[in-house]
Protein backbone atom coordinates (compact mmCIF):
# COMPACT_ATOMS: atom_id res chain seq x y z
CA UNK A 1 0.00 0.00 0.00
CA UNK A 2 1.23 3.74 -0.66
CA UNK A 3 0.52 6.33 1.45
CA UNK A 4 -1.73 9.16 -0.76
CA UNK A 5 -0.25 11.83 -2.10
CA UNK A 6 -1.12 15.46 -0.74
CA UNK A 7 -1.73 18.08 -3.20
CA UNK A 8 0.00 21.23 -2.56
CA UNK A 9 -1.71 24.34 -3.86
CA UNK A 10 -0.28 27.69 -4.53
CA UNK A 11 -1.24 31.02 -2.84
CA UNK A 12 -2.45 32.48 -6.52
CA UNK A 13 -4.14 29.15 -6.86
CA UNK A 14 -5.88 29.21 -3.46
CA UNK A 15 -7.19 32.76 -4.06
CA UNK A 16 -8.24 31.96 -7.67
CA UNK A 17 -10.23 29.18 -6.50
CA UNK A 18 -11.57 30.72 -3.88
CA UNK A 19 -13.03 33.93 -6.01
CA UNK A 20 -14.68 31.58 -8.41
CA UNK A 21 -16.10 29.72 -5.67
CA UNK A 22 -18.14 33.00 -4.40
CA UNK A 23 -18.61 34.56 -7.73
CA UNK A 24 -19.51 31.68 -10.43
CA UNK A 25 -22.83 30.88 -10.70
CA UNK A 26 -21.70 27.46 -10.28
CA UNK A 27 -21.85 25.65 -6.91
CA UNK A 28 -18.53 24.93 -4.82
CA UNK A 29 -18.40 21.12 -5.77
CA UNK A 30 -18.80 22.42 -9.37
CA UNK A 31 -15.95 24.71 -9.36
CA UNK A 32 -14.07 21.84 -7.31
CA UNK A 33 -14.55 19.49 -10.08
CA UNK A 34 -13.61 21.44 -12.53
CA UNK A 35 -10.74 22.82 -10.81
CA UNK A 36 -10.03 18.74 -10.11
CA UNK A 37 -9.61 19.02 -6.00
CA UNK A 38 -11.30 17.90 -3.11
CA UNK A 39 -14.90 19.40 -2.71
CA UNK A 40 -14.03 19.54 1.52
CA UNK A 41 -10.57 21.55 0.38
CA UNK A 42 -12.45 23.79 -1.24
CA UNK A 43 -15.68 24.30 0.89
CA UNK A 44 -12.86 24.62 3.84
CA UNK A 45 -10.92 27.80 2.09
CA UNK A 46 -14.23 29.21 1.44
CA UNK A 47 -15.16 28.64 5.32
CA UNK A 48 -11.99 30.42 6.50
CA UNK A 49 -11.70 33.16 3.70
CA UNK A 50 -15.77 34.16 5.08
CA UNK A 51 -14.61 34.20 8.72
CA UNK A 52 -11.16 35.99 7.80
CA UNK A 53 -13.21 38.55 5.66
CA UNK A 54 -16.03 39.69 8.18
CA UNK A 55 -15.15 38.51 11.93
CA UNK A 56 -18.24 38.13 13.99
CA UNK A 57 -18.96 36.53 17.49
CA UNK A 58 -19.49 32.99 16.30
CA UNK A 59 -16.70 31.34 17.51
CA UNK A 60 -15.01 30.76 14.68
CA UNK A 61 -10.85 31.81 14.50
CA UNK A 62 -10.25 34.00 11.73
CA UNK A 63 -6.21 33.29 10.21
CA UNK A 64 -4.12 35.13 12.64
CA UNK A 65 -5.82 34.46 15.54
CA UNK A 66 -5.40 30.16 14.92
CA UNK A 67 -1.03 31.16 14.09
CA UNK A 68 -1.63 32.77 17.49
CA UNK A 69 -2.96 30.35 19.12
CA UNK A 70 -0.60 27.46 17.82
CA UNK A 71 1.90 29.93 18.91
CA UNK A 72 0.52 29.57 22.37
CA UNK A 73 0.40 25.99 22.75
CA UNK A 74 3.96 25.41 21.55
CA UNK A 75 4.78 27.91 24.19
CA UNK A 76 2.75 26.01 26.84
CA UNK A 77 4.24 22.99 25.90
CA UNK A 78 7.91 24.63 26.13
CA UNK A 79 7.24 25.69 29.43
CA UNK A 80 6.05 22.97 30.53
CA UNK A 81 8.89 20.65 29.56
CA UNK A 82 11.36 23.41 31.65
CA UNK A 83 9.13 23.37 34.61
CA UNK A 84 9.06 19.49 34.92
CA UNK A 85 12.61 19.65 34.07
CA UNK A 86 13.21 22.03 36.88
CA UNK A 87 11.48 19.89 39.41
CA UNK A 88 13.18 16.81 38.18
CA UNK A 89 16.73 18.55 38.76
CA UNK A 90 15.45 19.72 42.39
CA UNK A 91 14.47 16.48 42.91
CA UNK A 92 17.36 15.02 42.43
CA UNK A 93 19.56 17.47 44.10
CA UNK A 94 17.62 17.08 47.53
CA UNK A 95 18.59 13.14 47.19
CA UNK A 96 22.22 13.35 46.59
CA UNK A 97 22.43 15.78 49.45
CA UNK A 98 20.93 13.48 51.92
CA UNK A 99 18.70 16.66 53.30
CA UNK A 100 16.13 15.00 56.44
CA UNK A 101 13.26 15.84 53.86
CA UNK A 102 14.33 13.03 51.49
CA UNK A 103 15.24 10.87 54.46
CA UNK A 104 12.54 10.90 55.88
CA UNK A 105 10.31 10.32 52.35
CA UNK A 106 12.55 7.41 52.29
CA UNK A 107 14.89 8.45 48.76
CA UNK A 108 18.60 7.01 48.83
């Protein structure tokens, strides 16, 4: 079995697509078709370039504000690698020094 190949669309491409999507008189899996990609691909650019284009209060992310919040969560994740890291090295330091706290929790 081989694993399926992802298409890889330009930014021109992507924007042409997307502006015969909203002003064709065809329908979205129409203009998919004939563009020959993925109805969902298509329907999904449309989604996002909607949201990016007027922002309301529906809960949907526009662009910038998803990069931010991947942004975030790598951070997060960073952070939280140093702090168990940190506590790890404490840890460890309190054992090798034989300090009564880690006596008397029983470490080496």
């Amino acid at each position: 079995m081989s694993a399926k190949v992802r298409k890889e669309y330009t930014p021109e491409q992507k924007a042409e697509a997307i502006r015969m999507a909203l002003s064709s008189e065809q329908s979205v899996s129409e203009v998919a078709r004939t563009l020959d990609m993925a109805e969902s691909t298509l329907n999904r650019w449309v989604h996002q370039h909607k949201v990016d284009s007027h922002p309301s209060d529906t809960g949907a992310l526009t662009t910038s504000e998803r990069q931010e919040l991947h942004r975030l969560r790598r951070e997060v994740k960073q952070l939280q690698m140093e702090r168990d890291f940190i506590k790890k090295a404490a840890a460890w330091r309190c054992c090798i020094s034989k300090s009564p706290c880690c006596v008397m929790k029983g470490f080496p």
